[in-house]
PDB file of N, CA and C in Angstrom:
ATOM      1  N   UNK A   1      83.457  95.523 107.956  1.00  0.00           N
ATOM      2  CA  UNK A   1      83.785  95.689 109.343  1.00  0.00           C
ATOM      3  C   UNK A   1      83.350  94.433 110.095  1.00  0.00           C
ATOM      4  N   UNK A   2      83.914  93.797 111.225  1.00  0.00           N
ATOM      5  CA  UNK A   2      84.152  92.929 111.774  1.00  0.00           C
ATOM      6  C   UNK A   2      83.735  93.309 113.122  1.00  0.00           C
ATOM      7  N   UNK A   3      82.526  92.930 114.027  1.00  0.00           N
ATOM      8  CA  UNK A   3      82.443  93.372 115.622  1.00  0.00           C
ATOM      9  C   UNK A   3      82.838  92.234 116.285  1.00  0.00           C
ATOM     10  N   UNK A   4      83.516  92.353 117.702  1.00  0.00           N
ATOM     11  CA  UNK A   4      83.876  91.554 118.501  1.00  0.00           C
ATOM     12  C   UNK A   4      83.648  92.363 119.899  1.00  0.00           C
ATOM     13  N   UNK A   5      83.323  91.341 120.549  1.00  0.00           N
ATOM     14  CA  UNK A   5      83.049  91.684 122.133  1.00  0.00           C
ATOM     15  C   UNK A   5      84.740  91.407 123.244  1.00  0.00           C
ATOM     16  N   UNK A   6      84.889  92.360 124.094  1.00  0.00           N
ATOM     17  CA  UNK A   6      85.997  92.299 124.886  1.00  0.00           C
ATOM     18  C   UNK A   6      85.532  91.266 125.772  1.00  0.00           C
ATOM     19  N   UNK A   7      86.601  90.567 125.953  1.00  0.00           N
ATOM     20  CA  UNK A   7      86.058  89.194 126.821  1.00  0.00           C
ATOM     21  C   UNK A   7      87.471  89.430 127.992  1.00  0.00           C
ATOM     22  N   UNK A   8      86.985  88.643 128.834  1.00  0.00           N
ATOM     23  CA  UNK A   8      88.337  88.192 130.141  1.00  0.00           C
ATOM     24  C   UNK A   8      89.221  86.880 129.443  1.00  0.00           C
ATOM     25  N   UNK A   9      90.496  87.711 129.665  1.00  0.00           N
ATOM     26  CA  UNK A   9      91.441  86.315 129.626  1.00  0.00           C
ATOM     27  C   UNK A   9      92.685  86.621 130.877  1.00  0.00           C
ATOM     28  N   UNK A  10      92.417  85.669 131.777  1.00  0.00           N
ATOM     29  CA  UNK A  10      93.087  85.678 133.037  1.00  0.00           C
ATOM     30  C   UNK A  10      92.549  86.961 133.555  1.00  0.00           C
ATOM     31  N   UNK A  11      93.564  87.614 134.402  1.00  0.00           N
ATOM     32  CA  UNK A  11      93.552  89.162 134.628  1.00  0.00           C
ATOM     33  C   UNK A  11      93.409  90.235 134.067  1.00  0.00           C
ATOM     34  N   UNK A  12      93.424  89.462 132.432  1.00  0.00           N
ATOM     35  CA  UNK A  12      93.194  91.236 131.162  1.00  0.00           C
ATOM     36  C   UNK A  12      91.705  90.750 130.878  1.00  0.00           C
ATOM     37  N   UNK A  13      91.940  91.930 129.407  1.00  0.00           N
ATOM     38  CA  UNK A  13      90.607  91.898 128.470  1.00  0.00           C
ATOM     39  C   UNK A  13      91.364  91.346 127.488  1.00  0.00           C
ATOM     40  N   UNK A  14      90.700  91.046 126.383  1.00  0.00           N
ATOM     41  CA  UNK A  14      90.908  91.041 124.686  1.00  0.00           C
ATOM     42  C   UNK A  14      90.062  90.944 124.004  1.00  0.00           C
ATOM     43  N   UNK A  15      90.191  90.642 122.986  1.00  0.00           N
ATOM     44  CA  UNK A  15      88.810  90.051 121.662  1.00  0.00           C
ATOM     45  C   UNK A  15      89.798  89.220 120.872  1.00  0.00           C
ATOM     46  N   UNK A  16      88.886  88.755 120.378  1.00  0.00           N
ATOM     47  CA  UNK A  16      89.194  87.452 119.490  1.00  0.00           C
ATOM     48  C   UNK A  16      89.306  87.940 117.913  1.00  0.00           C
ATOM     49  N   UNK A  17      90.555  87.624 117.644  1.00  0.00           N
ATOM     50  CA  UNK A  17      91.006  87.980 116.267  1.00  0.00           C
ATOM     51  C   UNK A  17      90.439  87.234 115.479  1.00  0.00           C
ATOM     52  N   UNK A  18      89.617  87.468 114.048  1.00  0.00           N
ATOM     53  CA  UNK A  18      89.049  86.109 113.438  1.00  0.00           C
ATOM     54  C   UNK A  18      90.119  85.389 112.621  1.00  0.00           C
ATOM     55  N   UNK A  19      90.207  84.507 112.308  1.00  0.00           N
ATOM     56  CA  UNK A  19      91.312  83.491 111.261  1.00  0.00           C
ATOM     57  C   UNK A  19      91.773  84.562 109.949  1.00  0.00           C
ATOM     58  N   UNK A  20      90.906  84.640 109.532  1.00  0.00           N
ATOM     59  CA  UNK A  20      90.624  85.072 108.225  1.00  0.00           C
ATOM     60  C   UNK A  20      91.149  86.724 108.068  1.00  0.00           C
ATOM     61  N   UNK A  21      91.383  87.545 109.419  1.00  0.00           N
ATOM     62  CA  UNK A  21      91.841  88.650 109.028  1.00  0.00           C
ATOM     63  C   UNK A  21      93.542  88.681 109.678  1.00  0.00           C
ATOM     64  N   UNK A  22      93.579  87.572 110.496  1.00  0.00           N
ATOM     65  CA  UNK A  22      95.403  87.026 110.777  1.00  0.00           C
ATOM     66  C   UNK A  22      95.762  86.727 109.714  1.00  0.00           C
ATOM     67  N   UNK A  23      95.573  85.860 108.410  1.00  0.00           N
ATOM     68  CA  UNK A  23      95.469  85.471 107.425  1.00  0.00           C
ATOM     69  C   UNK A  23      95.623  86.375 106.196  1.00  0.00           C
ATOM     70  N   UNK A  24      95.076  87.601 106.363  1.00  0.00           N
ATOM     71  CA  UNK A  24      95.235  88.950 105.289  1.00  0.00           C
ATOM     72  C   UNK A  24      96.688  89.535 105.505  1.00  0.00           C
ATOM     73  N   UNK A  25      96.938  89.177 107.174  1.00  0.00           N
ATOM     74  CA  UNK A  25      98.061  90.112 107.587  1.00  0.00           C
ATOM     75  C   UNK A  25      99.490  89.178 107.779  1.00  0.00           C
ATOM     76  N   UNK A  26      99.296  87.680 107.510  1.00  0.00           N
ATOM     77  CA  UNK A  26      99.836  87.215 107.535  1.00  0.00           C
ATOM     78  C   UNK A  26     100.449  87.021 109.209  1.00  0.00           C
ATOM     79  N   UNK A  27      99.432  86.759 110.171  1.00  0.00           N
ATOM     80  CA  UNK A  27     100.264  86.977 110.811  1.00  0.00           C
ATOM     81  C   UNK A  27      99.654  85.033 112.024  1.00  0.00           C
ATOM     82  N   UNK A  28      99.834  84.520 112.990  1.00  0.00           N
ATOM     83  CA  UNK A  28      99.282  83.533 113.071  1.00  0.00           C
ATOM     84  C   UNK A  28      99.944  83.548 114.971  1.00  0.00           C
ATOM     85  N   UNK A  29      99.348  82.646 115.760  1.00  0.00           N
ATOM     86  CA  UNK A  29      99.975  82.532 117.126  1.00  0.00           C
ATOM     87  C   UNK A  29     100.993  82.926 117.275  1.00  0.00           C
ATOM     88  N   UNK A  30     101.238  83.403 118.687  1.00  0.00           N
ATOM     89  CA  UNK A  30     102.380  84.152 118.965  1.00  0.00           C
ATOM     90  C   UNK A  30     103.043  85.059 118.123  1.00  0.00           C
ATOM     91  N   UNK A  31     102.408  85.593 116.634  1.00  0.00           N
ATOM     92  CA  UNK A  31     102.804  86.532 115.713  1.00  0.00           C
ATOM     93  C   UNK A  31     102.924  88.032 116.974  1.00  0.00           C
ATOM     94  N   UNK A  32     103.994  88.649 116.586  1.00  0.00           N
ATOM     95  CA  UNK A  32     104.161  89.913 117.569  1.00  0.00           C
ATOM     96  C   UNK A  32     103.507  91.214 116.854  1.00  0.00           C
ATOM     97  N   UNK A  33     102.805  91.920 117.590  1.00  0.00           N
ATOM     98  CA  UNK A  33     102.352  92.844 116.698  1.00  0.00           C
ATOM     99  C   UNK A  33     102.515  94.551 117.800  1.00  0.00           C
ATOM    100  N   UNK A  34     102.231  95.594 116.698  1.00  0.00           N
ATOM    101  CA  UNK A  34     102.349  97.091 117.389  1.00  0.00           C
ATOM    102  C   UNK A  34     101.025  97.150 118.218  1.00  0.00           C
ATOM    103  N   UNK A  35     100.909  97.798 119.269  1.00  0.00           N
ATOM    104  CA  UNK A  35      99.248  98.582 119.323  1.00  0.00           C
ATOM    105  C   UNK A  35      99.664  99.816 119.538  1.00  0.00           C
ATOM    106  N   UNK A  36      98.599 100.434 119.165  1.00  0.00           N
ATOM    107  CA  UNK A  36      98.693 101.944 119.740  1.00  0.00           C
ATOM    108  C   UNK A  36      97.320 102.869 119.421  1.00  0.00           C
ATOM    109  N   UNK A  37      97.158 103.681 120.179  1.00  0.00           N
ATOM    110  CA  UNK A  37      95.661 104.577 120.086  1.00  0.00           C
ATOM    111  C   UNK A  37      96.033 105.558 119.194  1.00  0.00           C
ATOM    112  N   UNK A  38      95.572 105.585 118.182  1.00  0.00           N
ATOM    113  CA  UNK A  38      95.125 106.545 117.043  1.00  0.00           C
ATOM    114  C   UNK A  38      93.893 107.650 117.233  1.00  0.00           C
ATOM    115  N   UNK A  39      93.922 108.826 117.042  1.00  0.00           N
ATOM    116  CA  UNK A  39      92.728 109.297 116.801  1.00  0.00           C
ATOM    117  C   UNK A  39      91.510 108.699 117.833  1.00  0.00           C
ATOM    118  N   UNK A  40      91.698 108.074 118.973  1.00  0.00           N
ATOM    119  CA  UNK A  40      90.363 107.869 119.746  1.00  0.00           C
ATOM    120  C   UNK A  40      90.119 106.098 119.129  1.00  0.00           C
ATOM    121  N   UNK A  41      90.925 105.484 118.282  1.00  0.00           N
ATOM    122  CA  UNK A  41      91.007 103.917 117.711  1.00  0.00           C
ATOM    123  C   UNK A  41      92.127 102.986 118.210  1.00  0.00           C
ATOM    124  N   UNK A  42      92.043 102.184 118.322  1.00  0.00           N
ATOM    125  CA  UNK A  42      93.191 100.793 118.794  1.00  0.00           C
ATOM    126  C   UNK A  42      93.576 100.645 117.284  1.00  0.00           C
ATOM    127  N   UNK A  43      94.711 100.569 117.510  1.00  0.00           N
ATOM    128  CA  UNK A  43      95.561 100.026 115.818  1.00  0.00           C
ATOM    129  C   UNK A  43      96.207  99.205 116.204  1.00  0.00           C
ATOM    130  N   UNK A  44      95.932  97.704 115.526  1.00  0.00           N
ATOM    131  CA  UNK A  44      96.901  96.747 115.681  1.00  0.00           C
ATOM    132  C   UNK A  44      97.730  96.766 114.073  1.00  0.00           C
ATOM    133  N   UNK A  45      99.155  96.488 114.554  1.00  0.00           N
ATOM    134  CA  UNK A  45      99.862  96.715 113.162  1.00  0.00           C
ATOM    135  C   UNK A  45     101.151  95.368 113.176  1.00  0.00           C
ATOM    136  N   UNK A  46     101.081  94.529 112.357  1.00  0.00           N
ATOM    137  CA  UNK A  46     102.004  93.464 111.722  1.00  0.00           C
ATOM    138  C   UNK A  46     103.690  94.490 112.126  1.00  0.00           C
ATOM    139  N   UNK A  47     104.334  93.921 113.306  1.00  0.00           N
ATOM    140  CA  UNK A  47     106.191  94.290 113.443  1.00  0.00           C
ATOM    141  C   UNK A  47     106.775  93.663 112.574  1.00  0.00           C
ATOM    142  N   UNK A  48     107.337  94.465 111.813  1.00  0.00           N
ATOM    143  CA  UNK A  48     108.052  93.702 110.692  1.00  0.00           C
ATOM    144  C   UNK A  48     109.623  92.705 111.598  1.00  0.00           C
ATOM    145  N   UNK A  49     109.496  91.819 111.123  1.00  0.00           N
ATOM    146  CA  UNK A  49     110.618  90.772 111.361  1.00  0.00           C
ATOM    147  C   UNK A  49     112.148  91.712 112.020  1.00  0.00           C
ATOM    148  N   UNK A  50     112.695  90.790 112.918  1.00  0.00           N
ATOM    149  CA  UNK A  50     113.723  91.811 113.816  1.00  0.00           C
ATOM    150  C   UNK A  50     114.494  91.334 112.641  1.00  0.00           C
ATOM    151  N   UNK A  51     115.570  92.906 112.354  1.00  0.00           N
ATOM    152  CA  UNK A  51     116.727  93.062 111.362  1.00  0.00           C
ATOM    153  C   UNK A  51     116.218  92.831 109.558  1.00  0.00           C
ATOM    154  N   UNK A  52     114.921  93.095 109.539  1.00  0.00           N
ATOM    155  CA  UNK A  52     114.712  93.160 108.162  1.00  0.00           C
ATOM    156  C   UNK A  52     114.812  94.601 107.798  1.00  0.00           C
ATOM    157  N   UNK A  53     114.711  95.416 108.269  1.00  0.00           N
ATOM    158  CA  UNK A  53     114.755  97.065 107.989  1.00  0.00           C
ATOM    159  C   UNK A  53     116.459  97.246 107.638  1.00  0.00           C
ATOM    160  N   UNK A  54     117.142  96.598 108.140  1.00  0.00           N
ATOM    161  CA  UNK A  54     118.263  97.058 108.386  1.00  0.00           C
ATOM    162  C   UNK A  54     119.193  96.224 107.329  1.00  0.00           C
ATOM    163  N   UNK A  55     118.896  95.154 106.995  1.00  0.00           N
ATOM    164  CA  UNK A  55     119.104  94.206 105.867  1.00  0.00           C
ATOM    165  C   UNK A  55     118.995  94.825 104.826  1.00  0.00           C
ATOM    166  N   UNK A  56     117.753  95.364 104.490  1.00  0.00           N
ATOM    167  CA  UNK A  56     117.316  96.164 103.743  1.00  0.00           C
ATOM    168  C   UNK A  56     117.941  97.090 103.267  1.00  0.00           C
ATOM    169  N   UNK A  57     118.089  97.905 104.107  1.00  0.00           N
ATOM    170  CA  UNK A  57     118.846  98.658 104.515  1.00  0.00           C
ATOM    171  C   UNK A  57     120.260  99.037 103.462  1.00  0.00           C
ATOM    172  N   UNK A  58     121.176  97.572 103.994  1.00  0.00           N
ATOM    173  CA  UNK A  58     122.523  96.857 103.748  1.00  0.00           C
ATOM    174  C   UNK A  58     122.261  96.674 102.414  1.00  0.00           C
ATOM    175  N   UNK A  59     121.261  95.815 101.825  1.00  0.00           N
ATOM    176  CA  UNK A  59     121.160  95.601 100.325  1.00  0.00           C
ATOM    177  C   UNK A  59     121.368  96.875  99.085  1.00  0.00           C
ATOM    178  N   UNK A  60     120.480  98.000 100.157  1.00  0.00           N
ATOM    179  CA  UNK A  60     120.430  99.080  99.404  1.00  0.00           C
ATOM    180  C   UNK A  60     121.922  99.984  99.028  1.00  0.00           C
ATOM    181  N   UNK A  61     122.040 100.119 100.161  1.00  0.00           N
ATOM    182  CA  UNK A  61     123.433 100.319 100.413  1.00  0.00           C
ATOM    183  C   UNK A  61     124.401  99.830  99.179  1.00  0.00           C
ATOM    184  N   UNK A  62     124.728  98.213  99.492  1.00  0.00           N
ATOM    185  CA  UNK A  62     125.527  97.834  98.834  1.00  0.00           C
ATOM    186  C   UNK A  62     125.109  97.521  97.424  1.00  0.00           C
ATOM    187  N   UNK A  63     124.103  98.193  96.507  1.00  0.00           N
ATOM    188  CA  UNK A  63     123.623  98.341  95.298  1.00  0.00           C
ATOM    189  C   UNK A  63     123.029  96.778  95.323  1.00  0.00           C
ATOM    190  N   UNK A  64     122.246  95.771  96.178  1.00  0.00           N
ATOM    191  CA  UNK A  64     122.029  94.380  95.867  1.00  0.00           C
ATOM    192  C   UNK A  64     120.400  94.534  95.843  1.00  0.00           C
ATOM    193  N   UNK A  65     119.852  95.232  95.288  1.00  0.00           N
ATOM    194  CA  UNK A  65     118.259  95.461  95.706  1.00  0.00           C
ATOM    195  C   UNK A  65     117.874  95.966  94.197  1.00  0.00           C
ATOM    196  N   UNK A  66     118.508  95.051  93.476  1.00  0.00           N
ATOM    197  CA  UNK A  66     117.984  95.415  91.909  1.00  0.00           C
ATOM    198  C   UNK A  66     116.751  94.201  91.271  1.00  0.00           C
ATOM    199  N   UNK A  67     116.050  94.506  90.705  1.00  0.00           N
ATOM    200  CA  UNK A  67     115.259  93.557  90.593  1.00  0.00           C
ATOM    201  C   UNK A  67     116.028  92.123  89.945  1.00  0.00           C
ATOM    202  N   UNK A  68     115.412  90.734  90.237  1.00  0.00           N
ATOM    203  CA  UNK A  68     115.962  90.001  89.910  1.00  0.00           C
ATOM    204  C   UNK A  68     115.389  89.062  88.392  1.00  0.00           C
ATOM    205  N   UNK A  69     114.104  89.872  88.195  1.00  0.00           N
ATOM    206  CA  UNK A  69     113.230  89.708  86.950  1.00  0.00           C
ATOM    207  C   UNK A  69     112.925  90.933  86.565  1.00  0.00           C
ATOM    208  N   UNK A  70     112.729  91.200  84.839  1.00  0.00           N
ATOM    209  CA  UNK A  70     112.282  91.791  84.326  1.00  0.00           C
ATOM    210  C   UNK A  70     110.847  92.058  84.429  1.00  0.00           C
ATOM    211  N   UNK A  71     110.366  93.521  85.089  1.00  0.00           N
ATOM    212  CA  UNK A  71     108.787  93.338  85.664  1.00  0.00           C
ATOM    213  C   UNK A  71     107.721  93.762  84.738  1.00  0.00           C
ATOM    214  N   UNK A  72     108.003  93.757  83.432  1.00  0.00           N
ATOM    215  CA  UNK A  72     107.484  94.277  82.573  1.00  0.00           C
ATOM    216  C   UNK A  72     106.894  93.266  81.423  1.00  0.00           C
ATOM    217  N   UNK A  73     105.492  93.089  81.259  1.00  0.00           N
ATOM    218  CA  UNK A  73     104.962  91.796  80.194  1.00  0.00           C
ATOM    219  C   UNK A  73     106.082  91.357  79.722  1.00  0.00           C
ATOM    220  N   UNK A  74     106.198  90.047  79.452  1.00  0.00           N
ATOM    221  CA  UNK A  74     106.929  89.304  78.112  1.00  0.00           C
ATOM    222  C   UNK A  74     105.816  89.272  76.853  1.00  0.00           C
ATOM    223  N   UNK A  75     106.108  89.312  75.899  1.00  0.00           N
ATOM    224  CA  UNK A  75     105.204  89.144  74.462  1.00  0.00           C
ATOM    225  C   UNK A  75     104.199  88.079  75.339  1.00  0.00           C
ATOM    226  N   UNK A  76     104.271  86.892  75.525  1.00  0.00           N
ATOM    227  CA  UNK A  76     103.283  85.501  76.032  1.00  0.00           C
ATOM    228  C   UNK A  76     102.235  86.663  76.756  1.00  0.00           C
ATOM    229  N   UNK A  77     102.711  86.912  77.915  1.00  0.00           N
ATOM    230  CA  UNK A  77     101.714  87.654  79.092  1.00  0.00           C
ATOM    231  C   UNK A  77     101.116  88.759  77.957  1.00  0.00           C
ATOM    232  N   UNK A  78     101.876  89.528  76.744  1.00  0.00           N
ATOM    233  CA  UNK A  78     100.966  90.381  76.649  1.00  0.00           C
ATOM    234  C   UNK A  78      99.230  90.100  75.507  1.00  0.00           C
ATOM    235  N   UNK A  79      99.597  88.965  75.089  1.00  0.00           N
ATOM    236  CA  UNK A  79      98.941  88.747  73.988  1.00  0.00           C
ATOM    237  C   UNK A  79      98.904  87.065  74.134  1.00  0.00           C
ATOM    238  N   UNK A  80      99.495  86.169  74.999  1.00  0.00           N
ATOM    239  CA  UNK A  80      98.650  85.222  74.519  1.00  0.00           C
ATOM    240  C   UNK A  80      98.061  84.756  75.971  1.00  0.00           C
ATOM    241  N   UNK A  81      98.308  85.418  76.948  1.00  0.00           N
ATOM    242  CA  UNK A  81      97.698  85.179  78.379  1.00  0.00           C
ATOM    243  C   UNK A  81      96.019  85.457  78.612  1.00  0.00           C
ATOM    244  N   UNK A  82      95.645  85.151  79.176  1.00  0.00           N
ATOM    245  CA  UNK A  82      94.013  85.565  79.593  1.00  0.00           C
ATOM    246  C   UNK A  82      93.725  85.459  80.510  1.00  0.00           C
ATOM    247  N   UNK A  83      93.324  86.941  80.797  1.00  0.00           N
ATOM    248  CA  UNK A  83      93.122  87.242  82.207  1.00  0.00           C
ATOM    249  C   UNK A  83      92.142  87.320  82.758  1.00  0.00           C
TER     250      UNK A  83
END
């Protein structure tokens, strides 16, 4: 867990996101994100990219969402890799 203090910026509040957990979420300046109160908690949540749901979507649809590699060891990965 991570504490941060609500500080003034202009006319609001905020806290300061650390690097390192923008970074988990992939997300960086001006990244757009959800909020919303949970259970008595602030949830910040990563918006997935406008028209990727729906792309998605389309791929599925049109049978194009098949894997494009075999995801299953090759002989190398199973026996001569080290993990």
């Amino acid at each position: 867990m991570i504490k941060a203090n609500i500080i003034s910026i202009g006319n609001s509040q905020g806290i300061i996101i650390p690097a390192s957990l923008l970074r988990k979420l992939n997300l960086s300046f001006k990244s757009t994100v959800q909020v919303e109160i949970d259970n008595g908690a602030i949830v910040i949540k990563p918006e997935p990219r406008p028209g990727w749901a729906e792309a998605a979507q389309q791929m599925h649809e049109g049978k194009d969402d098949e894997l494009l590699m075999d995801d299953t060891p090759s002989e190398f990965e199973k026996e001569e890799w080290t993990w």
